[in-house]
Protein backbone atom coordinates (compact mmCIF):
# COMPACT_ATOMS: atom_id res chain seq x y z
CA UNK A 1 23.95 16.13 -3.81
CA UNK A 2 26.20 15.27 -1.01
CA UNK A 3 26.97 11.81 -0.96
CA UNK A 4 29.43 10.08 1.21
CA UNK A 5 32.81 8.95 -1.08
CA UNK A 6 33.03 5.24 0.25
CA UNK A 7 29.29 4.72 0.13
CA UNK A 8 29.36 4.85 -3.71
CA UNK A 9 32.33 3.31 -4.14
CA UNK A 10 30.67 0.13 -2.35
CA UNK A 11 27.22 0.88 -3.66
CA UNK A 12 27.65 -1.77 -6.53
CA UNK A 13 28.37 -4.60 -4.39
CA UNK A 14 25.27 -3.48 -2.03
CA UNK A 15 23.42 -3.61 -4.89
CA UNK A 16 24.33 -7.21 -5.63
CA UNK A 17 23.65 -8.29 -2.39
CA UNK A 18 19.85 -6.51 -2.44
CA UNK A 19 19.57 -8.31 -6.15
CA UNK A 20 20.15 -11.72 -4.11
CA UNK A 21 17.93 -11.08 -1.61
CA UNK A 22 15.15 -9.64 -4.08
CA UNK A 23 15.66 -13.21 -5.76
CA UNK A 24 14.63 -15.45 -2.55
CA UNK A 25 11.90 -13.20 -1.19
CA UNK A 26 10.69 -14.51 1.97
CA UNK A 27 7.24 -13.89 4.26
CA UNK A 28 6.82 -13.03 7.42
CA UNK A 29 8.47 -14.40 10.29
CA UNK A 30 10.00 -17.24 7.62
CA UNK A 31 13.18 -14.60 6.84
CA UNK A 32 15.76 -17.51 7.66
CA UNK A 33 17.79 -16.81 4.22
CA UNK A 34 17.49 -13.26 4.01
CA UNK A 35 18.44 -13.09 8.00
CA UNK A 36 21.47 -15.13 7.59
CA UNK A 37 22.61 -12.44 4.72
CA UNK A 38 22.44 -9.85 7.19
CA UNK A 39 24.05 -11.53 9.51
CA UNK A 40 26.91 -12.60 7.43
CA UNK A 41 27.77 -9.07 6.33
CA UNK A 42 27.62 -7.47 9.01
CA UNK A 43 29.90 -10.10 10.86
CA UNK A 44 32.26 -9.86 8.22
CA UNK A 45 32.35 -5.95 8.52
CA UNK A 46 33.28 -6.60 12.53
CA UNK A 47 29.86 -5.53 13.49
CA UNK A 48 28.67 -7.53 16.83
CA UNK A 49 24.90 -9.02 16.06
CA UNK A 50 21.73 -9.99 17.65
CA UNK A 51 19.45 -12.81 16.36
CA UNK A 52 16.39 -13.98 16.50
CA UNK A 53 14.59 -11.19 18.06
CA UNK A 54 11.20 -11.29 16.77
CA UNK A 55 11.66 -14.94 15.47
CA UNK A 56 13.77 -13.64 12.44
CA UNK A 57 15.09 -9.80 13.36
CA UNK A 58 18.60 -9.22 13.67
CA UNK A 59 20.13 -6.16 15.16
CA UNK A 60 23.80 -5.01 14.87
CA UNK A 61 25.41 -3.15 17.07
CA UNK A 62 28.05 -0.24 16.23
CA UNK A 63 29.74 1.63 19.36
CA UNK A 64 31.70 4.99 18.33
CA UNK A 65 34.73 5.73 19.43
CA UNK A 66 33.79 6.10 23.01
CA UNK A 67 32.79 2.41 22.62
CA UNK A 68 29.08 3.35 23.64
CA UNK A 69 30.36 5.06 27.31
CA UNK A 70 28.13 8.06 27.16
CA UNK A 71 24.75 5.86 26.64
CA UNK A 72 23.69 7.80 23.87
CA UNK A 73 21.93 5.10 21.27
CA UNK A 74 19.87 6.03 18.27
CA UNK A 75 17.92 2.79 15.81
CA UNK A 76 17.87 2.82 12.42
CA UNK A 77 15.25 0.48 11.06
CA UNK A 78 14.84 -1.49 7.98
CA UNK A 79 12.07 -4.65 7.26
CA UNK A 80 13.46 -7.55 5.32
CA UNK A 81 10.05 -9.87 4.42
CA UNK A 82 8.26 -10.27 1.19
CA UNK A 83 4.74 -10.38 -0.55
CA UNK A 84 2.51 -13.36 -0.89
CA UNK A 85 1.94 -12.27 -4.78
CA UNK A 86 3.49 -13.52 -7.73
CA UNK A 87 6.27 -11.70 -9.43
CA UNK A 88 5.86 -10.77 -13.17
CA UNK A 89 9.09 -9.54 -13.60
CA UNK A 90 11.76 -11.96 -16.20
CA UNK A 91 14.68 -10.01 -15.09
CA UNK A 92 17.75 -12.04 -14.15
CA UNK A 93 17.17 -11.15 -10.28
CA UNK A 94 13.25 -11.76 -10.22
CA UNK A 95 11.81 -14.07 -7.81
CA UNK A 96 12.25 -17.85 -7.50
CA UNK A 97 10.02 -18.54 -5.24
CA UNK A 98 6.40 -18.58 -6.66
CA UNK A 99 3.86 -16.23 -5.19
CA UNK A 100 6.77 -14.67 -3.12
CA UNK A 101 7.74 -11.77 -4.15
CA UNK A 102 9.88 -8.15 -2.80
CA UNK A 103 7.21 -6.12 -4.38
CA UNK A 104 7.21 -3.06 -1.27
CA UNK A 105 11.57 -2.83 -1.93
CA UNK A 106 12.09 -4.34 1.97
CA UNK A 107 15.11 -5.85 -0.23
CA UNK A 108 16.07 -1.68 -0.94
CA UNK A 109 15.92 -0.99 2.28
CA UNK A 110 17.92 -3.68 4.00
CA UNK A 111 20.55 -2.54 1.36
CA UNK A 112 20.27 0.84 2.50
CA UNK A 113 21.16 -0.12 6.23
CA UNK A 114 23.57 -2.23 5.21
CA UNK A 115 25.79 0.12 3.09
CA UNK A 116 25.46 2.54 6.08
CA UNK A 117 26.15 -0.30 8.37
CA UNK A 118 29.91 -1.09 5.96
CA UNK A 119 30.30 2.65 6.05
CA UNK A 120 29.98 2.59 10.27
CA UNK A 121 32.35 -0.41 10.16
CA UNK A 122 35.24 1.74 8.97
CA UNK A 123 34.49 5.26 10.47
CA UNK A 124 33.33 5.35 14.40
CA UNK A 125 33.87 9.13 14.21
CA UNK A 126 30.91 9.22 16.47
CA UNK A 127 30.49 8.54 20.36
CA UNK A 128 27.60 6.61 21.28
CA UNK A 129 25.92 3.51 19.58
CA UNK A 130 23.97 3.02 16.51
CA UNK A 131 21.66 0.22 16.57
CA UNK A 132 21.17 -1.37 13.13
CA UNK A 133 17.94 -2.97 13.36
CA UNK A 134 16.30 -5.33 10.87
CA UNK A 135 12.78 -6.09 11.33
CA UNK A 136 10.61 -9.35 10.16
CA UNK A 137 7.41 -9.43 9.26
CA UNK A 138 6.05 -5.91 8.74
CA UNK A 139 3.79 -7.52 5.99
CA UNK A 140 0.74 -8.14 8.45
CA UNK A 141 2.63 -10.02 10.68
CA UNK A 142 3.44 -7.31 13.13
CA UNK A 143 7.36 -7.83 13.35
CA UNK A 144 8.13 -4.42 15.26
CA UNK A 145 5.47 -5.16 17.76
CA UNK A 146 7.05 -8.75 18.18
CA UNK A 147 10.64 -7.65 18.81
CA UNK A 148 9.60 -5.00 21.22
CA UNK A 149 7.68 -7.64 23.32
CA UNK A 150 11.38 -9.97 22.61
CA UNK A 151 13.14 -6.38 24.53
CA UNK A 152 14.31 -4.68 21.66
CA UNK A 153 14.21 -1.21 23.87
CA UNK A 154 15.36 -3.50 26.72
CA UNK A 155 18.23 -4.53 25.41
CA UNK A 156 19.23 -1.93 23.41
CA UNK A 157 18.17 1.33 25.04
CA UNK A 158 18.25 4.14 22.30
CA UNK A 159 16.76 7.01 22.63
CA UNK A 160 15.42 7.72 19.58
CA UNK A 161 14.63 5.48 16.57
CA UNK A 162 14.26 6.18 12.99
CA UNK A 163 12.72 4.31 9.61
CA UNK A 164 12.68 5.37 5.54
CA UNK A 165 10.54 3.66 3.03
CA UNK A 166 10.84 3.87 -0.98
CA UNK A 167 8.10 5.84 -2.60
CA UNK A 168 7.53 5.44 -6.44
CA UNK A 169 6.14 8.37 -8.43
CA UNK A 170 8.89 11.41 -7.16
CA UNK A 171 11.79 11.85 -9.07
CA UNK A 172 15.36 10.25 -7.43
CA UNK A 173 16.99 12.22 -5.32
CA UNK A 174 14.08 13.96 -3.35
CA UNK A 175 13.10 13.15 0.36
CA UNK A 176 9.85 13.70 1.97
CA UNK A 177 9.38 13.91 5.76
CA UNK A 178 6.23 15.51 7.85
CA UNK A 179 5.61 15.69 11.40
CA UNK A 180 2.36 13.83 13.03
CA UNK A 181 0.72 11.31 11.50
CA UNK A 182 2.09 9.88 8.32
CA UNK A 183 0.46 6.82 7.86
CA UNK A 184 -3.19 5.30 8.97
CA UNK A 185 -3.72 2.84 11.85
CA UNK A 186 -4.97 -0.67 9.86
CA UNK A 187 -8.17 -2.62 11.15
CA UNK A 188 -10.29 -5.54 10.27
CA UNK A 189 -13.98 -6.32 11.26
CA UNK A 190 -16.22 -8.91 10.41
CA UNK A 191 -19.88 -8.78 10.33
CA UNK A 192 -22.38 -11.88 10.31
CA UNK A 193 -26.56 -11.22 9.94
CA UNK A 194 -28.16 -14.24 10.71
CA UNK A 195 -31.54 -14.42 9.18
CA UNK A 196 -33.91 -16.89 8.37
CA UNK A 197 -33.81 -18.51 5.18
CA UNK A 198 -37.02 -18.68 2.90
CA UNK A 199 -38.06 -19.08 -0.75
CA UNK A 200 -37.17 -16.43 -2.62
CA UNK A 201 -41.17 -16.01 -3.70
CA UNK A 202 -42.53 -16.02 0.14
CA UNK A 203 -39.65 -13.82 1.81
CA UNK A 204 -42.83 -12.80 3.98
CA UNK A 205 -41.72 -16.18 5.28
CA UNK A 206 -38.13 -15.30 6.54
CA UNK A 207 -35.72 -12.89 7.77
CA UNK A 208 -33.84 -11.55 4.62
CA UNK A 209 -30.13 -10.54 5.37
CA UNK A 210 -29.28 -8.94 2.16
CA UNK A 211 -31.29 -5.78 2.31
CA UNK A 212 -30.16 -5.68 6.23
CA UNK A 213 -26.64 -5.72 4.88
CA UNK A 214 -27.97 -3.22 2.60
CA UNK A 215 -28.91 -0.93 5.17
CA UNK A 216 -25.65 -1.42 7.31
CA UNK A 217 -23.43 -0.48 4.43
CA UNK A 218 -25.28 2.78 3.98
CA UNK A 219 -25.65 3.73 7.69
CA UNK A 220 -22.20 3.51 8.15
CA UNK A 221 -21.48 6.21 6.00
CA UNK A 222 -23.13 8.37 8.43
CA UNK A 223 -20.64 8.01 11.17
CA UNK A 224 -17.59 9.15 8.97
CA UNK A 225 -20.18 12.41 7.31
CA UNK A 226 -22.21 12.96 10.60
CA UNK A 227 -20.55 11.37 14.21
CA UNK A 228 -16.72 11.96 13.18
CA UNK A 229 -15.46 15.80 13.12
CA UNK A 230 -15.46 16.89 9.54
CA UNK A 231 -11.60 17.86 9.79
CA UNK A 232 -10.52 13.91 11.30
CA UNK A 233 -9.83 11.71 8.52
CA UNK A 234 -11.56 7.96 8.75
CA UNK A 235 -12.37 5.53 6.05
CA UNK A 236 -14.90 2.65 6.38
CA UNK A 237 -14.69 0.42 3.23
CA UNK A 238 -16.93 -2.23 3.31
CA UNK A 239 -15.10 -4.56 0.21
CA UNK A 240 -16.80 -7.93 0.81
CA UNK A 241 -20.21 -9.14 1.10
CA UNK A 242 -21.06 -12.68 1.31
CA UNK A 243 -24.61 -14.34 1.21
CA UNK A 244 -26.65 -16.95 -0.65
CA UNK A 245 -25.85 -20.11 -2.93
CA UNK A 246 -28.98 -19.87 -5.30
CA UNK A 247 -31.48 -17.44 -6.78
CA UNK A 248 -34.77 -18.74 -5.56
CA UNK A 249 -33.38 -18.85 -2.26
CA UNK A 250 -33.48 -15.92 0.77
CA UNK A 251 -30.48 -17.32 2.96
CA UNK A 252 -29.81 -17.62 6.20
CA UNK A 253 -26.97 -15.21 6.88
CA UNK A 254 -25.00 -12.42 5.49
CA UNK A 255 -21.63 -11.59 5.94
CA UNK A 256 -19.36 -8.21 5.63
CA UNK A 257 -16.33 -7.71 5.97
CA UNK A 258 -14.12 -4.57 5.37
CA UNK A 259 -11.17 -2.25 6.98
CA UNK A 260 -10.95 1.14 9.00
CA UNK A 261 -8.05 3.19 8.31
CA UNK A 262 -7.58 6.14 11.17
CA UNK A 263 -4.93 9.03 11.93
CA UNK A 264 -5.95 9.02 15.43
CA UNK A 265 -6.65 6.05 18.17
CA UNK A 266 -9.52 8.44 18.91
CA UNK A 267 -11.57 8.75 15.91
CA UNK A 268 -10.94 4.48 15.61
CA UNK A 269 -12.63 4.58 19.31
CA UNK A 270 -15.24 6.40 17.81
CA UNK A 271 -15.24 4.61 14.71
CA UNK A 272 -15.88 0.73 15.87
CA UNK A 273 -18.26 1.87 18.79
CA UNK A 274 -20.60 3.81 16.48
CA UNK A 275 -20.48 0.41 13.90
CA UNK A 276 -21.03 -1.73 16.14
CA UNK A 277 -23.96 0.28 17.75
CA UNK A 278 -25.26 0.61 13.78
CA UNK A 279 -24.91 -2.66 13.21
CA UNK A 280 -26.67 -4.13 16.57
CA UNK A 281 -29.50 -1.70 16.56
CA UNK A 282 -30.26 -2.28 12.68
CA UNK A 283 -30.26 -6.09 12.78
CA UNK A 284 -32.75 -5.94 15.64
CA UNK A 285 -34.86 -3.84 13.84
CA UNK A 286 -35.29 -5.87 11.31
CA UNK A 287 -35.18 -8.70 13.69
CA UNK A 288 -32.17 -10.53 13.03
CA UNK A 289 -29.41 -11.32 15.19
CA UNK A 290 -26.05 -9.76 14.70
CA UNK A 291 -22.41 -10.88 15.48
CA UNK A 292 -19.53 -7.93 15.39
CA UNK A 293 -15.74 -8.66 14.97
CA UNK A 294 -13.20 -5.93 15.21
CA UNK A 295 -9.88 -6.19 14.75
CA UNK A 296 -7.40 -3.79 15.47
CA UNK A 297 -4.18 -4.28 13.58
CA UNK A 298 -1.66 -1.71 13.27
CA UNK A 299 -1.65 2.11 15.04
CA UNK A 300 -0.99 4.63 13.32
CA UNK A 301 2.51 5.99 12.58
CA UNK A 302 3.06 9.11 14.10
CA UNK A 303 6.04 11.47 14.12
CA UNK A 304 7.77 13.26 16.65
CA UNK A 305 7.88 16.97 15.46
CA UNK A 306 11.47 17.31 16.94
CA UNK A 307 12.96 13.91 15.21
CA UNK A 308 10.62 15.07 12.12
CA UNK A 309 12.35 18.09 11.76
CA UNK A 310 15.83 16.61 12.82
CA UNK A 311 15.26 14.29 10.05
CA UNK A 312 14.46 17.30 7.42
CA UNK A 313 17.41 18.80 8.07
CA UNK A 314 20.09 16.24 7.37
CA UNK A 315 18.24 15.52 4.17
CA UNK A 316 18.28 18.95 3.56
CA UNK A 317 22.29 19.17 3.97
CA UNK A 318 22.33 15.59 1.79
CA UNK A 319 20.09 17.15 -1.35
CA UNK A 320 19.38 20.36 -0.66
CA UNK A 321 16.41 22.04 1.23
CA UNK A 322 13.75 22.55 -1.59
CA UNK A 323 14.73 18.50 -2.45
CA UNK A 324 13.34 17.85 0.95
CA UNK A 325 9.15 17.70 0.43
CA UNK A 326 6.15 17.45 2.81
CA UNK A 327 4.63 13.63 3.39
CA UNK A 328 1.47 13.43 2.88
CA UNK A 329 -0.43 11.56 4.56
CA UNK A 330 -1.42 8.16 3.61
CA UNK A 331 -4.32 5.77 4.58
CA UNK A 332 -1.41 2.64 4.00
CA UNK A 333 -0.58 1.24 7.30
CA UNK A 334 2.84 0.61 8.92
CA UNK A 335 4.18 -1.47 11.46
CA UNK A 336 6.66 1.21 12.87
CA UNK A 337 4.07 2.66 14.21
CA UNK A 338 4.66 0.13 17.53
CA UNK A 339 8.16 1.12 17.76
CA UNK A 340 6.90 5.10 17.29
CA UNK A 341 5.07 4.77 20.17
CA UNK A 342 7.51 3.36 22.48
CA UNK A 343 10.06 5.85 21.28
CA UNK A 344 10.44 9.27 19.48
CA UNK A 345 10.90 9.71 16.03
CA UNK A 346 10.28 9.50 12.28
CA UNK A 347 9.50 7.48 9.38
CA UNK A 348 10.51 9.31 6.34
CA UNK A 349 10.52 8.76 2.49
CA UNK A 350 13.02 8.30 -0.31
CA UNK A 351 11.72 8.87 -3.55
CA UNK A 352 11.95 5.77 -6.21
CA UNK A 353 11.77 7.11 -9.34
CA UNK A 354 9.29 6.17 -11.78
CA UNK A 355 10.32 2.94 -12.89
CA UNK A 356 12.79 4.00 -15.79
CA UNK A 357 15.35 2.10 -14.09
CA UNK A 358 13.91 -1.59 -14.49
CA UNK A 359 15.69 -3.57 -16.59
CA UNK A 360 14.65 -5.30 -19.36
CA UNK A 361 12.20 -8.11 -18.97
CA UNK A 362 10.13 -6.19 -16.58
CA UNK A 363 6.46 -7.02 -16.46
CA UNK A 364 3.38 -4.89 -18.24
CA UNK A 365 2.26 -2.90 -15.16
CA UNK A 366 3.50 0.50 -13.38
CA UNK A 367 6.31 0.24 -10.96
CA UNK A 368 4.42 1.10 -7.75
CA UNK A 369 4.02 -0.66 -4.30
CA UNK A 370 2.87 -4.01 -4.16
CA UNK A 371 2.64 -4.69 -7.76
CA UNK A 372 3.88 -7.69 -9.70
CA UNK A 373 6.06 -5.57 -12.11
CA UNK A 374 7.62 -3.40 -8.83
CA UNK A 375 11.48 -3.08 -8.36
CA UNK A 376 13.55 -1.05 -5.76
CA UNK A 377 15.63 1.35 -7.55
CA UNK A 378 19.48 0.65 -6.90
CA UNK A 379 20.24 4.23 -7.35
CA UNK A 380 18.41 5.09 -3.54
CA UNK A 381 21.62 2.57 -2.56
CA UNK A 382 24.05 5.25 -2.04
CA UNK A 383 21.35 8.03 -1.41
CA UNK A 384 19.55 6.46 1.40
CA UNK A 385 22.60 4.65 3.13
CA UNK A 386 24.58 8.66 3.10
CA UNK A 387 21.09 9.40 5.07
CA UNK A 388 21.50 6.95 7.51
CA UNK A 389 25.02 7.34 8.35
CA UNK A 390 24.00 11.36 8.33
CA UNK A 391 21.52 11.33 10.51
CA UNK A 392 23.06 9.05 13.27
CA UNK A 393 26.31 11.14 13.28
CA UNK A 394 24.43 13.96 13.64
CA UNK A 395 21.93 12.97 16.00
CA UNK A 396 24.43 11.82 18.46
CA UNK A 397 26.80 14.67 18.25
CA UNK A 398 24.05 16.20 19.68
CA UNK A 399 23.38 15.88 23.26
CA UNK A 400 19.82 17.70 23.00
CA UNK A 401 18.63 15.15 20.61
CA UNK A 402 18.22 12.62 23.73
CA UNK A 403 16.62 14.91 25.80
């Protein structure tokens, strides 16, 4: 494993300051603390900074040596909010904030950026500029999308930007990095029956909801095993259903609610005009009326091949090639997406261990993503920030990356 000398030698201190930050976790678009840590280092380090992009973002800026004269520009991304959830962890560093909490290891990865960020401080041995960009709100909240409207890519112009997230489960010290879609696009809907409410002994007498909510579930089954290709991934999960106060009582209305996770814009296109047609056509059948909310949240995060493979590479030169695994796809949504499709390249993955390296006073439950007991592994520290300043030195030494 190839790791950069002053990287490690600073990785302690990083480590401190992702400790502090993992102690006053902080939601979406609220980042004020956790923002003016960022800020503080890297204007310390000599690192000119951008705030309040996106309501909380801040992005540094690092010219090489050429002090940014050849336009070349490549982003590095990390997120910086919290969890609304309640940490279970007793460890000296766990939360103080109840039901906040830095249970996805957004604390890791602003760490990561910002021990590549002292490293860049130091050594410019690059020309161009590396944009150092830390995002709010990627917790629902949409942060990316926000500080592109704000003119990140105005402002900045890079022409290719990059993201990592920790991944609990593979052993430290192995990468994982595909091309296409990574992660699912992330969608809401709401559906209301209205009925007509009746006693529950003359339902002759009403419109009963529940079995037409019945029916709805089932049928939409059908358009993920019989409208949508066989080879496109989809998921419908219908995971609440609402109706009735008593048990005598047919009521009025019924309510669902649920998500739709896609790889494709297309198959979601697909996806929320066959539901909606299903739901329509069986409320009137049954003659009830039927209201349809659809929400489309995040796209899906997909992967330039070129910046994919880029990306595989410098890992592979970091921890060697057969360290350097195939992503799998996953129906979790990602706000990077926005910033994906605006500009080329990859979200990749660092691998966190499996939870070994908690401390003491760590709560009951597996060390995964968003769970109470979760910590980021300071070990990735050194790993993930040698990555960073790797793959932006490389990058922009070459000229047919920006293509």
């Amino acid at each position: 494993m190839k790791i950069i000398d002053s990287i490690l030698t600073d990785a302690a201190s990083i480590a401190a300051i992702r400790k502090d930050i993992h102690a006053h976790p902080e939601l979406c678009f609220q980042e004020v603390r956790t923002a003016d840590v960022v800020a503080k280092q890297l204007t310390d380090w000599g690192i000119p900074i951008h705030r309040g992009m996106g309501t909380t973002g801040v992005v540094g800026i690092v010219h090489g040596r050429d002090g940014g004269a050849c336009g070349r520009g490549i982003g590095l991304r990390a997120d910086i909010d919290a969890l609304p959830m309640q940490e279970f962890n007793t460890f000296a560093h766990a939360s103080k904030h109840q039901g906040k909490m830095h249970a996805c290891g957004h604390d890791g990865h602003t760490a990561m950026l910002l021990a590549a960020a002292k490293h860049f401080a130091k050594h410019r041995d690059f020309d161009g500029t590396v944009y150092l960009i830390f995002q709010p709100a990627e917790e629902g909240g949409g942060g990316a999308r926000e500080m592109i409207k704000d003119g990140l890519f105005d402002k900045f112009p890079m022409q290719a930007v990059f993201g990592m997230h920790n991944w609990p489960g593979a052993p430290v010290g192995t990468f994982a990095v595909s091309a296409g879609p990574v992660m699912a696009s992330s969608n809401e809907f709401k559906i209301t029956i209205r009925g007509k409410g009746s006693h529950a002994a003359l339902p002759h007498n009403g419109i009963d909801p529940v079995p037409i909510a019945c029916q709805m579930v089932q049928g939409f089954q059908t358009i993920i095993t019989r409208n949508k290709k066989p080879v496109d991934a989809g998921v419908i999960s219908v995971t609440m259903i609402h109706a009735g106060e008593a048990t005598n009582v047919v009521p009025d209305f019924c309510e669902l609610q649920g998500t739709v996770r896609t790889f494709s814009i297309e198959v979601l296109d697909l996806i929320e005009t066959r539901m909606k047609l299903v739901a329509e056509s069986i409320c009137t059948a049954f003659g009830a009326q039927c209201e349809f909310e659809f929400e489309r949240n995040y796209p899906p995060t997909i992967n330039s091949p070129a910046e994919a493979d880029f990306a595989r590479q410098v890992m592979g030169g970091i921890v060697g090639a057969e360290q350097v695994l195939h992503q799998e796809p996953t129906m979790g949504a990602e706000d990077f997406s926005y910033m994906l499709q605006a500009k080329p390249g990859a979200y990749v993955f660092i691998s966190n261990g499996d939870g070994a390296h908690r401390e003491m006073g760590h709560g009951g439950g597996p060390c995964t993503l968003h769970n109470p007991s979760y910590d980021f592994n300071d070990d990735l520290i050194p790993l993930g920030g040698t990555y960073w300043v790797e793959l932006a030195t490389q990058w922009l030494a070459n000229p047919t990356q920006n293509v």
